[in-house]
C-alpha atoms as a PDB file:
ATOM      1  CA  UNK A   1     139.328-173.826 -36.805  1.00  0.00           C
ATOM      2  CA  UNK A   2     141.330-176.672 -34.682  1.00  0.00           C
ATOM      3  CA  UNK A   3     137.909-177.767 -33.090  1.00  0.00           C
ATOM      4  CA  UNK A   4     135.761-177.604 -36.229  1.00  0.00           C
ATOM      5  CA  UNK A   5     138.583-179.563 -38.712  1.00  0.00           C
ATOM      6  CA  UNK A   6     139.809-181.692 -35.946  1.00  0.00           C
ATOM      7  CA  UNK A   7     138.080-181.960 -32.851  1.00  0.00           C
ATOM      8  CA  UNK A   8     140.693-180.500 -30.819  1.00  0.00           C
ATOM      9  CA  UNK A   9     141.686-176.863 -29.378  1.00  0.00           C
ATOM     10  CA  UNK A  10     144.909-176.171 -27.984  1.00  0.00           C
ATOM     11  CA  UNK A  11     145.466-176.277 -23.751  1.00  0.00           C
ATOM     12  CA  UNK A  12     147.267-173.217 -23.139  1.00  0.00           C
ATOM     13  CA  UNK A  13     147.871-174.261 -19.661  1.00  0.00           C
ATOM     14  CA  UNK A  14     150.606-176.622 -21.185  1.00  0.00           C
ATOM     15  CA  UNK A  15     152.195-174.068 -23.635  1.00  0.00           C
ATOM     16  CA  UNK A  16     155.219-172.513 -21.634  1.00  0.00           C
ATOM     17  CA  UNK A  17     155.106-168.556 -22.844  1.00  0.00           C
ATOM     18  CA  UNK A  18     159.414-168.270 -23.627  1.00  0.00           C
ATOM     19  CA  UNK A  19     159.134-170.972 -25.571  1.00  0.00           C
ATOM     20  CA  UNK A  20     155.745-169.983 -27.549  1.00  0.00           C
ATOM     21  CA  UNK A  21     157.318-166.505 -28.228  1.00  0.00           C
ATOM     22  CA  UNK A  22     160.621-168.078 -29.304  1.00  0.00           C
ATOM     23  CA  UNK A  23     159.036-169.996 -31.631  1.00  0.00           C
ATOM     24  CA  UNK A  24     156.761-167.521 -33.019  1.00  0.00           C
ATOM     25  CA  UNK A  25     159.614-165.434 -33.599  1.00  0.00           C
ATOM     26  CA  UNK A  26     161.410-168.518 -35.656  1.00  0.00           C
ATOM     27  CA  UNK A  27     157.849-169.441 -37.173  1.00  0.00           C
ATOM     28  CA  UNK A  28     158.666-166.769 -40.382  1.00  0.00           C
ATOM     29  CA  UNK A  29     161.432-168.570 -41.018  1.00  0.00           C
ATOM     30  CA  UNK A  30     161.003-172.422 -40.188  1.00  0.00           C
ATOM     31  CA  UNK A  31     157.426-173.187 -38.290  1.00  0.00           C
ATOM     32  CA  UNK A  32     158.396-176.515 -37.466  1.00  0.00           C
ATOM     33  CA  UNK A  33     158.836-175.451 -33.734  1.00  0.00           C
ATOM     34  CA  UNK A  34     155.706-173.589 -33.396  1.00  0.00           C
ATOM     35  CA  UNK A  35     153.564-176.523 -34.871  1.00  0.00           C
ATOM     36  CA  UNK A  36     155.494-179.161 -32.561  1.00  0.00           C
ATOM     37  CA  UNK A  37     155.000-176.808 -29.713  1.00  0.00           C
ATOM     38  CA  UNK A  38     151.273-176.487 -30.178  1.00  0.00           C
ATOM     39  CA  UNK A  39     150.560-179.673 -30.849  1.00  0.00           C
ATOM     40  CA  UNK A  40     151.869-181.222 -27.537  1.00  0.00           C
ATOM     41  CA  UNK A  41     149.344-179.158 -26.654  1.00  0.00           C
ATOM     42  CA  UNK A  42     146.318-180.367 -27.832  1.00  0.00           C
ATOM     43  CA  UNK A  43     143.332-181.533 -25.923  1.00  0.00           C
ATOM     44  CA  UNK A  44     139.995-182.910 -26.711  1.00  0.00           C
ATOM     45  CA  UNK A  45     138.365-180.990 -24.336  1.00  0.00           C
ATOM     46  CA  UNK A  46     136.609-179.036 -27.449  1.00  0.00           C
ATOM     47  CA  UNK A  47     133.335-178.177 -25.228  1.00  0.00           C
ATOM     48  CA  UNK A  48     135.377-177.045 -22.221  1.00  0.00           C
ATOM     49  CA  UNK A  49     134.234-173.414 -21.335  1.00  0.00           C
ATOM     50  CA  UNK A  50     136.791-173.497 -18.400  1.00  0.00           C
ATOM     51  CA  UNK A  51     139.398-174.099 -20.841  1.00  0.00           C
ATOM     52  CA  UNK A  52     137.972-171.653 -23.597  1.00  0.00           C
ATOM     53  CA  UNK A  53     138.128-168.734 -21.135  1.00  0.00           C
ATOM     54  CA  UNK A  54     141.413-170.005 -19.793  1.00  0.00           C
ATOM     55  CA  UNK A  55     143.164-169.893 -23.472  1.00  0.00           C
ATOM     56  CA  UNK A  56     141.675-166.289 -23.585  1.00  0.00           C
ATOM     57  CA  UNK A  57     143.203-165.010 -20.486  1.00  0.00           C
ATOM     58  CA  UNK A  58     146.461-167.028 -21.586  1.00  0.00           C
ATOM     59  CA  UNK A  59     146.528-164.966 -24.710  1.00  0.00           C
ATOM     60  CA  UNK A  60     146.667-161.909 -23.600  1.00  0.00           C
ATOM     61  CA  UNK A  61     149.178-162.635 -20.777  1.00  0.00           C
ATOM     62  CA  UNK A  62     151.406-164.209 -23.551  1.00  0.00           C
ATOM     63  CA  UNK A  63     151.072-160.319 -25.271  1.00  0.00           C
ATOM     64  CA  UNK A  64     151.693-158.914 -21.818  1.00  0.00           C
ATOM     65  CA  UNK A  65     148.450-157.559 -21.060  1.00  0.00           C
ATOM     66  CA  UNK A  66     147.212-159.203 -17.220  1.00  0.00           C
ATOM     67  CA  UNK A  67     145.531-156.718 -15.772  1.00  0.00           C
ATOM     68  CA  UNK A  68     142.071-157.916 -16.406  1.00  0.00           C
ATOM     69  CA  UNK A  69     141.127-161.615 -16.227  1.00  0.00           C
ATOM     70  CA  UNK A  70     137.669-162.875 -18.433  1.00  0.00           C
ATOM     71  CA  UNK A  71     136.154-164.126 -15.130  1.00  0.00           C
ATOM     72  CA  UNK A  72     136.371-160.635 -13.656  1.00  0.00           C
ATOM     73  CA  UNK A  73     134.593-158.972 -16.959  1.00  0.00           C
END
């Protein structure tokens, strides 16, 4: 959605995960943090398969799942 409406997908390399899952915990109530959090995260990097893969792995680390990495699969 981020790269198709606005050229841009979000760097998980510069997301710190305690802060992500504080503010997604917040986000129900005031999403303020979340969307200033993720947006200091933006890149333009949109055709970045290094990246892509990257955010993948990311996510599931950030939902505590590491024992497989994309690259491996």
């Amino acid at each position: 959605m981020l790269k198709k409406e606005i050229q841009q997908v979000i760097d998980w390399n510069l997301v710190d995960k305690a802060g992500y899952l504080s503010d997604m915990e917040r986000s129900v109530v005031k999403d303020l943090e979340i969307k200033h959090l993720l947006k200091g995260a933006l890149t333009d990097q949109i055709d970045d398969r290094a990246l892509y893969m990257k955010g993948i792995d990311v996510s599931f680390y950030y939902e505590g799942y590491s024992k497989f990495k994309v690259e491996d699969l």
